[in-house]
Structures are given as structure tokens and as C-alpha cells.
Protein backbone atom coordinates (compact mmCIF):
# COMPACT_ATOMS: atom_id res chain seq x y z
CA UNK A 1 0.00 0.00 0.00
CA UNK A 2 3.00 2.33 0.80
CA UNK A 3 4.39 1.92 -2.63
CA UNK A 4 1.31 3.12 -3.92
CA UNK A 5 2.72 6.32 -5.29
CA UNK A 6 6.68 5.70 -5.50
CA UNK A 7 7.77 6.66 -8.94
CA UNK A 8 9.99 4.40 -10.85
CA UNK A 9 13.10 5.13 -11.36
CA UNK A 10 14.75 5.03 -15.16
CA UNK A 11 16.75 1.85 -14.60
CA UNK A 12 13.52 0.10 -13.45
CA UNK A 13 11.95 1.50 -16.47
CA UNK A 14 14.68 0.05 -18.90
CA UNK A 15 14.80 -3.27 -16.69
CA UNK A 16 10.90 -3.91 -17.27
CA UNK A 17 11.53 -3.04 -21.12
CA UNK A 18 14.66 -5.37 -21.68
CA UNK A 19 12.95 -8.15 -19.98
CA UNK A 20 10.00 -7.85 -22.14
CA UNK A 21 12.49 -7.51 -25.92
CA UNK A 22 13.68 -10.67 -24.22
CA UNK A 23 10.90 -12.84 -24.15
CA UNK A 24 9.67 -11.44 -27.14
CA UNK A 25 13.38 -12.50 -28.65
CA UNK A 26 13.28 -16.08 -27.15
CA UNK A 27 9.56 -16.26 -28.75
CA UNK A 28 10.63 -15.12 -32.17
CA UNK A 29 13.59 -17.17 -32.34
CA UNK A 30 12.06 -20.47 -32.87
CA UNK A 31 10.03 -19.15 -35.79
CA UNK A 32 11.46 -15.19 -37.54
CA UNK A 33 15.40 -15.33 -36.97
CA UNK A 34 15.74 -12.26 -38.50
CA UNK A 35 13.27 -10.47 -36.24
CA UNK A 36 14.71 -12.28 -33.26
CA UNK A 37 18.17 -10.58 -33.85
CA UNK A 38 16.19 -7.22 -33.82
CA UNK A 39 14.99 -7.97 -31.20
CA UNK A 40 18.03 -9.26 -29.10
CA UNK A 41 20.10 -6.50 -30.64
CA UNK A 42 17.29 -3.81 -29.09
CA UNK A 43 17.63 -5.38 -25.90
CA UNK A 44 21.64 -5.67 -25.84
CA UNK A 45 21.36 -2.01 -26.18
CA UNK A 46 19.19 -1.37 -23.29
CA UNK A 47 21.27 -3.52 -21.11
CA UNK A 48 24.00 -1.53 -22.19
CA UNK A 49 22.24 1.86 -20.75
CA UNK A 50 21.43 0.11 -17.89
CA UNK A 51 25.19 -0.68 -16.96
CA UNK A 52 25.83 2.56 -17.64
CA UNK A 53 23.65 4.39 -15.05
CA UNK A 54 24.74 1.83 -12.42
């Protein structure tokens, strides 16, 4: 209930957004390769923010 109006911050933002390229990489890669590396390339980039405001 407390948590109710906490903000998130940006690396929680980019967290929720790399884990959902991610799935949508691991779904892709059985059937659109080339979307999947899209996809996994997107998300190597966002990890790469991330590290960056840690």
C-alpha cells in the first residue's frame, strides 16, 4: 500500500523493457530469426544503458 505512489526510477523502467524484448526474442527465435536478432540487438542495447547508469 505504501508503494502506492513511489515513482519508478529510469533503470527500473529500462529493466521492465529489456525483460519484455527478451521474451519477445526467445519467442521469435524459434520461428522469424531475422526479427529475433532485432529484437536481441534492441535489448543488448538497453542492457548496455542500464550498466551505464549503475
Amino acid at each position: 500500500m505504501f508503494g502506492l505512489f513511489k515513482k519508478t526510477s529510469e533503470t527500473e523502467k529500462l529493466q521492465k523493457q529489456y525483460e519484455k524484448l527478451m521474451a519477445e526474442w526467445h519467442k521469435l527465435s524459434t520461428t522469424n530469426r531475422a526479427e529475433s536478432d532485432k529484437k536481441y540487438t534492441e535489448a543488448q542495447l538497453i542492457a548496455d544503458k542500464i550498466n551505464k547508469l549503475k
